[in-house]
C-alpha atoms as a PDB file:
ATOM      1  CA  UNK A   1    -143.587  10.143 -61.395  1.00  0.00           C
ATOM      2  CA  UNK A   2    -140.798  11.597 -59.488  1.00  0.00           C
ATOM      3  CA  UNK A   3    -138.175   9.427 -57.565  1.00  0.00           C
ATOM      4  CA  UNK A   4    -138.739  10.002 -53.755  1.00  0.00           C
ATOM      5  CA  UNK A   5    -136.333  11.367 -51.368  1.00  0.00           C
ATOM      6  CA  UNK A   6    -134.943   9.435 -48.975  1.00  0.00           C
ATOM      7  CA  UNK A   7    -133.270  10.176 -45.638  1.00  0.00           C
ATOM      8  CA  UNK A   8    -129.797   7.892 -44.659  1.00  0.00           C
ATOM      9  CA  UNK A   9    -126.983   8.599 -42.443  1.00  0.00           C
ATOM     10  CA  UNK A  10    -123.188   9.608 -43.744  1.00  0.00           C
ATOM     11  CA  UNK A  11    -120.274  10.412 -41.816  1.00  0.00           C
ATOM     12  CA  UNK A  12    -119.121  13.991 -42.736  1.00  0.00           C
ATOM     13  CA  UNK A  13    -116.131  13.298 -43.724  1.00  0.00           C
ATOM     14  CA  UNK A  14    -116.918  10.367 -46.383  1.00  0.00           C
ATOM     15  CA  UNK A  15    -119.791  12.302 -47.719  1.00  0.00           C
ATOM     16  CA  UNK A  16    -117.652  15.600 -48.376  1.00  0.00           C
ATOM     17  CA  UNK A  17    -114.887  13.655 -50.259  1.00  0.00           C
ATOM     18  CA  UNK A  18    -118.246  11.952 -52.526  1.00  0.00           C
ATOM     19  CA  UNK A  19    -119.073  15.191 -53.508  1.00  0.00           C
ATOM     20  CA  UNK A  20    -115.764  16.252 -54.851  1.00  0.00           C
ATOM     21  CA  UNK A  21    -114.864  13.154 -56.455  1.00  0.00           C
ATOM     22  CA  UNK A  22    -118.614  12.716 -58.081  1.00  0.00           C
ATOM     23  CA  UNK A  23    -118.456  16.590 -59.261  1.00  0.00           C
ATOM     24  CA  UNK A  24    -114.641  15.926 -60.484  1.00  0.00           C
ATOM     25  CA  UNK A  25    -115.833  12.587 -62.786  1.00  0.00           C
ATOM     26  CA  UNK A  26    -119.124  15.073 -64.150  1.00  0.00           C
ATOM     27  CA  UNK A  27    -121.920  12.744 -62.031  1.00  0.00           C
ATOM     28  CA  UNK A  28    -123.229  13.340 -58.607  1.00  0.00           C
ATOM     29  CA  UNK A  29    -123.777  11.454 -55.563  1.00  0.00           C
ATOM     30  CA  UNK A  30    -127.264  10.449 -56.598  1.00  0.00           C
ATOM     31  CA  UNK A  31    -125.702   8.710 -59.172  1.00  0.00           C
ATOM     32  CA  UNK A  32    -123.371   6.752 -58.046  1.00  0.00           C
ATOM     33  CA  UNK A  33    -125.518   5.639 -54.953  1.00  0.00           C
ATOM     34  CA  UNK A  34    -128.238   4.482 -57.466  1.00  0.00           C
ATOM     35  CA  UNK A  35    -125.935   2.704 -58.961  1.00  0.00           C
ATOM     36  CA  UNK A  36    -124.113   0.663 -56.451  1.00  0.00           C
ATOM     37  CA  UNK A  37    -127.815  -0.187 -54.973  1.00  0.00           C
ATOM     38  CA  UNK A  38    -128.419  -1.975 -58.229  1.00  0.00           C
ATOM     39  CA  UNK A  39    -125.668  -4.106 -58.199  1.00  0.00           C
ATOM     40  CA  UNK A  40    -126.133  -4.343 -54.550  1.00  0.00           C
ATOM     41  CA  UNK A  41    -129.510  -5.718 -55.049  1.00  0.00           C
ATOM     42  CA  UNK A  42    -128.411  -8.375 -58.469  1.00  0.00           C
ATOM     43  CA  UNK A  43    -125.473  -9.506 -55.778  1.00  0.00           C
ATOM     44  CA  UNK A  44    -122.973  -8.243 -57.986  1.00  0.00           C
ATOM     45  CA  UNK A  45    -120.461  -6.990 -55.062  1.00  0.00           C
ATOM     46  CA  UNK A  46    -120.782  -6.454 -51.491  1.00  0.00           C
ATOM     47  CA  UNK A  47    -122.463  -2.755 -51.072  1.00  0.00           C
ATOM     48  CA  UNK A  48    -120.344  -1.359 -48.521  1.00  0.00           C
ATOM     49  CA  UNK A  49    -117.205  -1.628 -50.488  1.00  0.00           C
ATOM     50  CA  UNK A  50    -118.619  -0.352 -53.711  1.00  0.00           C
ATOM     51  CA  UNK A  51    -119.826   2.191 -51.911  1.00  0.00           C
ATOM     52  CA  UNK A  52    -116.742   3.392 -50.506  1.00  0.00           C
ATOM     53  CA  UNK A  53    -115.231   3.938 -54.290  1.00  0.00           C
ATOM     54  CA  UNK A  54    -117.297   7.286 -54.552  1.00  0.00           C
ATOM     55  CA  UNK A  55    -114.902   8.814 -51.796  1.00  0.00           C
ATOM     56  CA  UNK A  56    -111.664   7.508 -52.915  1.00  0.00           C
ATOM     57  CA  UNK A  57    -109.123   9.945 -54.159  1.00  0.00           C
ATOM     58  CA  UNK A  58    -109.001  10.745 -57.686  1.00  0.00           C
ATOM     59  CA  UNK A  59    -106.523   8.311 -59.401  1.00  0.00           C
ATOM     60  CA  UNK A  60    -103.751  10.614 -60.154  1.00  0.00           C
ATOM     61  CA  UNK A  61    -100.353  10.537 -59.648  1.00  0.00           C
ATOM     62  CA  UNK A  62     -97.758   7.942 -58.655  1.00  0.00           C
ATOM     63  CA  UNK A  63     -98.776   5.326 -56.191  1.00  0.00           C
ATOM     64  CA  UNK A  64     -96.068   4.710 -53.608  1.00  0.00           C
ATOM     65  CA  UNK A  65     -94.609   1.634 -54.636  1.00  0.00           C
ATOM     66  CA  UNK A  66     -91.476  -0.411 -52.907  1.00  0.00           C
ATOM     67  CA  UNK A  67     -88.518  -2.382 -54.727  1.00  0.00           C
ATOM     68  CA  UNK A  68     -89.753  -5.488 -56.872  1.00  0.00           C
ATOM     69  CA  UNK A  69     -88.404  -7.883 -54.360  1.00  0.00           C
ATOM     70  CA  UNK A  70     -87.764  -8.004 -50.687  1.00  0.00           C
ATOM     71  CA  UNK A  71     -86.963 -11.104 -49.195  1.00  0.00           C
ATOM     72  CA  UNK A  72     -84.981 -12.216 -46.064  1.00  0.00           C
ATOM     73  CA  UNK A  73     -81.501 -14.068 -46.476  1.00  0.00           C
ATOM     74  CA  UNK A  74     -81.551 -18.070 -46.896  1.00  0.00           C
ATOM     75  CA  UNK A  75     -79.550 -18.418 -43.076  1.00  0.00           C
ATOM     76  CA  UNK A  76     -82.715 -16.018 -41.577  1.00  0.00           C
ATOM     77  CA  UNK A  77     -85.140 -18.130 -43.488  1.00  0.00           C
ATOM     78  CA  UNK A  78     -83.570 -21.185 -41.729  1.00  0.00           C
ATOM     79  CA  UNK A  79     -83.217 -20.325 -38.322  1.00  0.00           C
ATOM     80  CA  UNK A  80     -87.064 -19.245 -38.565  1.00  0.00           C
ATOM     81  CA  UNK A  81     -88.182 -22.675 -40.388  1.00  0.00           C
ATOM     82  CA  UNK A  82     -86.735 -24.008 -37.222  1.00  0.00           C
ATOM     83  CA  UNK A  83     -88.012 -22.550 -34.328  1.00  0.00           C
ATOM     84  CA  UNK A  84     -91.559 -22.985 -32.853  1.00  0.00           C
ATOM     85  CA  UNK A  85     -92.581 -19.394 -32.713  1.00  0.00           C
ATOM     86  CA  UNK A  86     -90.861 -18.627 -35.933  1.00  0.00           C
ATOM     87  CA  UNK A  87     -93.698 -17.562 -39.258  1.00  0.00           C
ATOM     88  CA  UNK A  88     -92.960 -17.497 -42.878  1.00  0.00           C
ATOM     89  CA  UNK A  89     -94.566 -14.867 -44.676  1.00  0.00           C
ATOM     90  CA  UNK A  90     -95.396 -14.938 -48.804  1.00  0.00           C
ATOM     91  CA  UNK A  91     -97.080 -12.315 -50.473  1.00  0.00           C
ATOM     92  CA  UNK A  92     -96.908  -9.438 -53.229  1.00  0.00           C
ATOM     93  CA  UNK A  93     -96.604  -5.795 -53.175  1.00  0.00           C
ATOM     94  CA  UNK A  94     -99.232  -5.261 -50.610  1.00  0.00           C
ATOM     95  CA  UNK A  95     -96.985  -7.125 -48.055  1.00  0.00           C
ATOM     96  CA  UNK A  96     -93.275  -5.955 -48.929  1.00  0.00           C
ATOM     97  CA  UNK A  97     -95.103  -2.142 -48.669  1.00  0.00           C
ATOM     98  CA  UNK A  98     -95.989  -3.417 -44.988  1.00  0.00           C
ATOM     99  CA  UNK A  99     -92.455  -5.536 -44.878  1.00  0.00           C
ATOM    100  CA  UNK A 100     -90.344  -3.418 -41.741  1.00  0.00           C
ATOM    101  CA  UNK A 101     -93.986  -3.059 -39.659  1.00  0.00           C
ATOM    102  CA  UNK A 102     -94.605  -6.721 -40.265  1.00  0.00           C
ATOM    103  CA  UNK A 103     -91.346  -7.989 -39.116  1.00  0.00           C
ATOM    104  CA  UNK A 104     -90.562  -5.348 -36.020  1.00  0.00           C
ATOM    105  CA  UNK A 105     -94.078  -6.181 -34.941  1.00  0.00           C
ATOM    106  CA  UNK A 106     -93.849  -9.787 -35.107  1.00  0.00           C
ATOM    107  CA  UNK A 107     -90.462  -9.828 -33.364  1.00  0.00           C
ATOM    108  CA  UNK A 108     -91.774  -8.086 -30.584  1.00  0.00           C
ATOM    109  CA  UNK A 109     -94.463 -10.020 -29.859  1.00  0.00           C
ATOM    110  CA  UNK A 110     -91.293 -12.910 -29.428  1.00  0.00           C
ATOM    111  CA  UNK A 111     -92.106 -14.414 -33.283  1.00  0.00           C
ATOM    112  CA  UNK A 112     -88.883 -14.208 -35.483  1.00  0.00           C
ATOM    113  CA  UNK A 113     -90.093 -14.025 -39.415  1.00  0.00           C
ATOM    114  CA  UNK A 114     -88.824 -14.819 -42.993  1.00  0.00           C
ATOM    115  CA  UNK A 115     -90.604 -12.947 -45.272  1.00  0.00           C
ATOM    116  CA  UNK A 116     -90.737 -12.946 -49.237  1.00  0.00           C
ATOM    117  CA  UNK A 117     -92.754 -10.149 -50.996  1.00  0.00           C
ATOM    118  CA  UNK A 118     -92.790  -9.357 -55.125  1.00  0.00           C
ATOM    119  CA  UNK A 119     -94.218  -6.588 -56.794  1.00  0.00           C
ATOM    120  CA  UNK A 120     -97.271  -8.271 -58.932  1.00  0.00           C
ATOM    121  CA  UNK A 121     -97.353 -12.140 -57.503  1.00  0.00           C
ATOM    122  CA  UNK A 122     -99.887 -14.263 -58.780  1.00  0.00           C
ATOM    123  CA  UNK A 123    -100.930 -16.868 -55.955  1.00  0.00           C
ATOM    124  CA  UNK A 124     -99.322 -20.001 -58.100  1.00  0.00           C
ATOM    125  CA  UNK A 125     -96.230 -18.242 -57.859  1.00  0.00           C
ATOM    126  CA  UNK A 126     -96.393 -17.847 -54.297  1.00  0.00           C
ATOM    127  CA  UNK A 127     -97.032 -22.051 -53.774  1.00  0.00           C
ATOM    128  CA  UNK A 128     -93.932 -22.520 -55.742  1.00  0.00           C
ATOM    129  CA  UNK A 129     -91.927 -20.101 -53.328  1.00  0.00           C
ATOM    130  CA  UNK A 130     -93.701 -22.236 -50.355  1.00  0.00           C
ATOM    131  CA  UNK A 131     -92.789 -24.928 -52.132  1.00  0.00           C
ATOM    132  CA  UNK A 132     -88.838 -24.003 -52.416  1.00  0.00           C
ATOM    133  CA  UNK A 133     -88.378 -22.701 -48.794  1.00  0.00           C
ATOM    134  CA  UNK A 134     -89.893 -26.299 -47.418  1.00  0.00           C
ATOM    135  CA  UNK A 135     -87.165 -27.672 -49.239  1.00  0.00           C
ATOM    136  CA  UNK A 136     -84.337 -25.917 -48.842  1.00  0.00           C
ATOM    137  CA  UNK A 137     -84.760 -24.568 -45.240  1.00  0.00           C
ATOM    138  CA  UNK A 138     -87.712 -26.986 -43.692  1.00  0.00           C
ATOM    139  CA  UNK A 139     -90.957 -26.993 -43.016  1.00  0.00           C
ATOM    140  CA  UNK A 140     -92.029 -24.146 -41.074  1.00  0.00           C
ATOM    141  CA  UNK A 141     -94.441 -24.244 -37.814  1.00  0.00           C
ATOM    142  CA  UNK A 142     -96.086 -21.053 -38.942  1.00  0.00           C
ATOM    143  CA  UNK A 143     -97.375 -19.882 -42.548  1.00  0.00           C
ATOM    144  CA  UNK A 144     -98.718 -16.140 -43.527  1.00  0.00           C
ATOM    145  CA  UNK A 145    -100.184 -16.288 -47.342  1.00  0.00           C
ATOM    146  CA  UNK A 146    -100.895 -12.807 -48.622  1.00  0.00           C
ATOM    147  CA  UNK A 147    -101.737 -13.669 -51.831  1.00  0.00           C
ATOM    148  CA  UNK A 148    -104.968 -13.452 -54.303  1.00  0.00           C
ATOM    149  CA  UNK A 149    -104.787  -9.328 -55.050  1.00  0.00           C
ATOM    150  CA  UNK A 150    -102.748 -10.066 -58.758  1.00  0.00           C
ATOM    151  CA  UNK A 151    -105.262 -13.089 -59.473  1.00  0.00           C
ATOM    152  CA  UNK A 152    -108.338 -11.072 -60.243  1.00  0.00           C
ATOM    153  CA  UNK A 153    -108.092 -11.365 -63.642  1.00  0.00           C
ATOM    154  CA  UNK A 154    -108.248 -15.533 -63.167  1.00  0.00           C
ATOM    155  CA  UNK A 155    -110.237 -15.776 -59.761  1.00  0.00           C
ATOM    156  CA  UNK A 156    -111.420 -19.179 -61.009  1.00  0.00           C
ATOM    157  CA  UNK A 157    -107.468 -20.664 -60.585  1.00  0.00           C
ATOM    158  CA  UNK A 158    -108.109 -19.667 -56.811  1.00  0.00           C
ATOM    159  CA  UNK A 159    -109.417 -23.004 -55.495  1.00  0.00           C
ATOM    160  CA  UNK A 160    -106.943 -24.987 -57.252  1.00  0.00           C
ATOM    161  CA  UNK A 161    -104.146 -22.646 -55.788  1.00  0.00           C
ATOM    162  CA  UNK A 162    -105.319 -22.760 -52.851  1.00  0.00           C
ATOM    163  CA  UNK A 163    -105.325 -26.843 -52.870  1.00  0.00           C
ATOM    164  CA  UNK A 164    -101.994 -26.642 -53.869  1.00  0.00           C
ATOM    165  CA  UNK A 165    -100.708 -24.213 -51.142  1.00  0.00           C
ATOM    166  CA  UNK A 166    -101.930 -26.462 -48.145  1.00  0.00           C
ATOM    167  CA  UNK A 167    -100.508 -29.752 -49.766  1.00  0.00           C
ATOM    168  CA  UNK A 168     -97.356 -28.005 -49.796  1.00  0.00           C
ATOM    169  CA  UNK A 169     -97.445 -26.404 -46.322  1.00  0.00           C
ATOM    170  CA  UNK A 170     -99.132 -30.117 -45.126  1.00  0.00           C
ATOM    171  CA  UNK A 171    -100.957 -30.452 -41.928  1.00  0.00           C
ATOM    172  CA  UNK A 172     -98.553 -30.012 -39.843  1.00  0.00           C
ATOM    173  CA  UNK A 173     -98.419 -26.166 -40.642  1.00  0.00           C
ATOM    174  CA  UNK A 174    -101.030 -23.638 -39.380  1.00  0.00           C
ATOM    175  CA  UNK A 175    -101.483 -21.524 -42.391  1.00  0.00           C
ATOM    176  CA  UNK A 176    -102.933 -17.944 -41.964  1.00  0.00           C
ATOM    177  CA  UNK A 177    -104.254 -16.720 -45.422  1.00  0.00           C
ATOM    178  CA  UNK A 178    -105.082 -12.736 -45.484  1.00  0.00           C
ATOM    179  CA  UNK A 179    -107.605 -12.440 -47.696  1.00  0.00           C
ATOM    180  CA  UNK A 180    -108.308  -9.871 -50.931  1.00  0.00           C
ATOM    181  CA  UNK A 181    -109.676  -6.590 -51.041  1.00  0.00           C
ATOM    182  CA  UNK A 182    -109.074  -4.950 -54.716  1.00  0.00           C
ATOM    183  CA  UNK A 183    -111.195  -1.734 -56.161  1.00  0.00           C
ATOM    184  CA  UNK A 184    -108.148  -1.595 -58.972  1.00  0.00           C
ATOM    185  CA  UNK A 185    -109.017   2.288 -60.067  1.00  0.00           C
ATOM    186  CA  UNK A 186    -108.904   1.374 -63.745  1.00  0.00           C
ATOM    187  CA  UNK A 187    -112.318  -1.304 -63.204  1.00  0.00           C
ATOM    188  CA  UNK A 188    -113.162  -1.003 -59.846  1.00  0.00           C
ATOM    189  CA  UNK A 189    -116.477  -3.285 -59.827  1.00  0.00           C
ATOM    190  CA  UNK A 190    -115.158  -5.591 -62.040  1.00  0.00           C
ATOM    191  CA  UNK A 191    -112.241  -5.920 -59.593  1.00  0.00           C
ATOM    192  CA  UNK A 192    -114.133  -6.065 -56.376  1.00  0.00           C
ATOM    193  CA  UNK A 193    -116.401  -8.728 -57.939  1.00  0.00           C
ATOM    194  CA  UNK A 194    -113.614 -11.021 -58.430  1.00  0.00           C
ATOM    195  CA  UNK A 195    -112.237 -10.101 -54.665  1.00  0.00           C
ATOM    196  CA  UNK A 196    -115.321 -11.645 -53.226  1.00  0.00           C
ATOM    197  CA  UNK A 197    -114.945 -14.848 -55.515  1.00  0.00           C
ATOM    198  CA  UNK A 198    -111.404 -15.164 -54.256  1.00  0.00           C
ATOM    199  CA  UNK A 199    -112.295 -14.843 -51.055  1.00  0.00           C
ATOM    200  CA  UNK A 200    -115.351 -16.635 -51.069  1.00  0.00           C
ATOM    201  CA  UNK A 201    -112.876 -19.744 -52.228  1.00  0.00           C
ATOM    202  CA  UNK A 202    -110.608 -19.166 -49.293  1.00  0.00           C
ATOM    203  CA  UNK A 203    -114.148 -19.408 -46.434  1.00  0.00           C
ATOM    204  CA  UNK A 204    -114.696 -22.332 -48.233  1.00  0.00           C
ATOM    205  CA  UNK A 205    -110.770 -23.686 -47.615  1.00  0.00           C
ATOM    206  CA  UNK A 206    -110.441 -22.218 -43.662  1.00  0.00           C
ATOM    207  CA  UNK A 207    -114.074 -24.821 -42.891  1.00  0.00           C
ATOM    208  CA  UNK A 208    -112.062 -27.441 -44.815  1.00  0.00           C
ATOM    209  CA  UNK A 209    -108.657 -27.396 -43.634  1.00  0.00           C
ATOM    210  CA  UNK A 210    -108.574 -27.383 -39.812  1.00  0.00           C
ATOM    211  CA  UNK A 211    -105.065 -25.742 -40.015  1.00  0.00           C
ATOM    212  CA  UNK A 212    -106.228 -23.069 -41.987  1.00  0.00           C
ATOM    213  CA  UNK A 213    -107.417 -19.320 -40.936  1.00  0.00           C
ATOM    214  CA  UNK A 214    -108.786 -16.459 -42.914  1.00  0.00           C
ATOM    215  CA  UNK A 215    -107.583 -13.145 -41.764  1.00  0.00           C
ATOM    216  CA  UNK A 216    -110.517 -10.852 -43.275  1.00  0.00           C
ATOM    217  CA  UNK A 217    -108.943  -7.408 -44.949  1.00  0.00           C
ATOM    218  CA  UNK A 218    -112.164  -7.223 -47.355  1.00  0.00           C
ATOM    219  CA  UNK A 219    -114.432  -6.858 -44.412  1.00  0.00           C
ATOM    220  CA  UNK A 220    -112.034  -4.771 -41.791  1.00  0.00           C
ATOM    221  CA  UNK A 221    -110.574  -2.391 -45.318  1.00  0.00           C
ATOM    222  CA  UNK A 222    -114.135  -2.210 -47.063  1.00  0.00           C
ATOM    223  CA  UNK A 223    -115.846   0.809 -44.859  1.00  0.00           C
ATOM    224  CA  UNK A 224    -111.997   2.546 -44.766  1.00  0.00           C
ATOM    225  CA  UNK A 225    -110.638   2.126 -48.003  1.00  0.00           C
ATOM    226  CA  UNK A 226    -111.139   5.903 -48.733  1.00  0.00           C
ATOM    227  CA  UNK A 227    -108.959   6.698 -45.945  1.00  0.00           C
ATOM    228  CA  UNK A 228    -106.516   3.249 -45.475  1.00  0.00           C
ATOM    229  CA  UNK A 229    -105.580   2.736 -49.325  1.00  0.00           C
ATOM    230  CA  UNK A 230    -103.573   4.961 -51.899  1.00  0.00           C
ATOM    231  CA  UNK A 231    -105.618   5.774 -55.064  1.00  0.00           C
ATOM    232  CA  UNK A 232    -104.878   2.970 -56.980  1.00  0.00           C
ATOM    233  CA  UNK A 233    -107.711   0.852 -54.935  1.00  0.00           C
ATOM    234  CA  UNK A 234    -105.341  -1.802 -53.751  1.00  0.00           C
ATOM    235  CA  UNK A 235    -102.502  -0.637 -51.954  1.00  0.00           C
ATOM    236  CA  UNK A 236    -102.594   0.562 -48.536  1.00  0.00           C
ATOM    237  CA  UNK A 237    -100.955   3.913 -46.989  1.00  0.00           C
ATOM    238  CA  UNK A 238     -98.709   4.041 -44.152  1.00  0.00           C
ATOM    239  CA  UNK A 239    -101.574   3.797 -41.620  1.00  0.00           C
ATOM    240  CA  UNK A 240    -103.529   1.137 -43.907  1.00  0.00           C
ATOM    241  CA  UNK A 241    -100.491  -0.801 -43.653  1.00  0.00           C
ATOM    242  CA  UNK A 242     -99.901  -0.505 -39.564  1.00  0.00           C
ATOM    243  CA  UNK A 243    -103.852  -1.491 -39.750  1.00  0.00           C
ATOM    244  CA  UNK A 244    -103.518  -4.572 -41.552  1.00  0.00           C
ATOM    245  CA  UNK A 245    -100.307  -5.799 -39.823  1.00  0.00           C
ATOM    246  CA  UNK A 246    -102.999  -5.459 -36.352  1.00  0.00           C
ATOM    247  CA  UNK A 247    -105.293  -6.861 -38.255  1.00  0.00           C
ATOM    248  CA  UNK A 248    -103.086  -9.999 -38.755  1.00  0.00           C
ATOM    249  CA  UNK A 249    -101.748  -9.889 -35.513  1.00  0.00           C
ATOM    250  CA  UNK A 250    -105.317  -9.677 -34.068  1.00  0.00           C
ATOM    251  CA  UNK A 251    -106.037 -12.812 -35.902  1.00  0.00           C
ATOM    252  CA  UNK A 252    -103.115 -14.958 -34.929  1.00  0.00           C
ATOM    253  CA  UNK A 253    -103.176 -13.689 -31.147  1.00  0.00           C
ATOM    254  CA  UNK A 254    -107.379 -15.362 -31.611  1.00  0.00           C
ATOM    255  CA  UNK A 255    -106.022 -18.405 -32.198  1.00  0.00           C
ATOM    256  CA  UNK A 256    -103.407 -18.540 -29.420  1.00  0.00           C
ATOM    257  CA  UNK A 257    -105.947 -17.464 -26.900  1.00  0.00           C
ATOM    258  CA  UNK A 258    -108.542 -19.510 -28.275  1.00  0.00           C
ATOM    259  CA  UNK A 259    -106.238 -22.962 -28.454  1.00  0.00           C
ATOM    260  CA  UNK A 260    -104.520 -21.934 -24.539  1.00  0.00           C
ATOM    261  CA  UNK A 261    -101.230 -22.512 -26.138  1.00  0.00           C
ATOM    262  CA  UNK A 262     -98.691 -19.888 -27.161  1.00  0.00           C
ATOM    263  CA  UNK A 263     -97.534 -21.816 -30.228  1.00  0.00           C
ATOM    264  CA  UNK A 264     -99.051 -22.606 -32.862  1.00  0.00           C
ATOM    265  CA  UNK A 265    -100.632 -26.232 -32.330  1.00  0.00           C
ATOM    266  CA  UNK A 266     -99.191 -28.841 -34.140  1.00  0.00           C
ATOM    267  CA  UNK A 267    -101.592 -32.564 -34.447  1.00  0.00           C
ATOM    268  CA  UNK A 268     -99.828 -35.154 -32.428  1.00  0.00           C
END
């Protein structure tokens, strides 16, 4: 019995770029649609992000990269720690990439930042540079984790890290956590399946910890990635990363509105 034809909507562009890279890798569209359905349907990954692999570039040469550490100087770092509208930013590659956008935009919306990126940080690493900037420069009003992308390979340490991250930051700190979108090119699925359980750890945290936000990349990059992230699967282009810098902003700017204040509330 033959498989029936079915009628669904594509934009133009996305479906194009599907072709080519399905005809490049020997399959066709068919294929690959088939495919993500099925692990759609056993609730192996989310279906709109596996579905956006098909019309990602090929994986060929060099993903643009940045320097394997960018971080503020210690007297910066201090002067932010103390003032009220002042954030301290951790992440990895994804965020020193994004590093001038994050900080110009930031300042301009009045918020001074000290921020602390390395190529390939795991999230444990990250709590112990928390850790050292609350004691050596204070405890900081404001908190931005971007962390989680370099722990798909040990997405069950992710609860445990994530424990450890608001102990450290205490609740005192509003913590904004930006969470993981990863469709590494080398295992893609296996990658994105891990994403969700990362970030399915960090919904659980932000309804625990009242001083904790999400800020959700997987859902906002997910439809886009084939147009907002370099062929690698991870890290975004120069309009992907002026994207998820709004994105954050977005977020934090909710909360203000939300809370009537324009700093970040602090318990009494």
């Amino acid at each position: 019995m033959s498989t029936p034809l079915r009628a669904i909507r594509i934009p133009a562009d996305l479906w194009k770029a599907a072709l080519a890279k399905a005809a490049s890798a020997g399959t066709t569209v068919t294929a690959v649609v088939i495919a993500a359905l099925r692990r759609y349907v056993s609730g192996a990954v989310v279906l709109s992000a596996l579905l956006t692999l098909v019309a990602m570039p090929p994986a060929q040469g060099a993903v643009t990269l940045v320097p394997p550490v960018l971080a503020d100087s210690s007297a910066t770092c201090a002067r932010v720690a103390h003032d009220p509208q002042g954030a301290l930013v951790i992440g990895d590659s994804i965020t020193a990439s994004g590093f001038s956008d994050i900080k110009t935009r930031l300042a301009t919306l009045g918020h001074p930042s000290c921020i602390n990126a390395r190529l390939g940080r795991p999230t444990a690493e990250g709590v112990d540079v928390l850790r050292t900037y609350i004691r050596t420069t204070g405890i900081p009003h404001t908190v931005i984790l971007a962390l989680g992308t370099n722990d798909t390979l040990g997405a069950d340490t992710m609860p445990a890290n994530i424990r450890a991250a608001m102990f450290a930051a205490g609740s005192s700190t509003r913590v904004f956590w930006v969470n993981v979108f990863n469709a590494q090119s080398s295992r893609p699925v296996e990658a994105l399946t891990q994403s969700r359980q990362i970030d399915s750890a960090l919904w659980q945290a932000d309804h625990f910890y009242w001083n904790l936000a999400v800020v959700d990349w997987f859902s906002y990059i997910a439809p886009r990635a084939y147009y907002l992230l370099q062929s690698d699967g991870m890290h975004p282009t120069g309009l992907g990363n002026q994207a998820r810098t709004t994105l954050l902003l977005n977020g934090i700017l909710h909360l203000w509105t939300r809370t009537g204040v324009q700093t970040m509330p602090r318990p009494s």
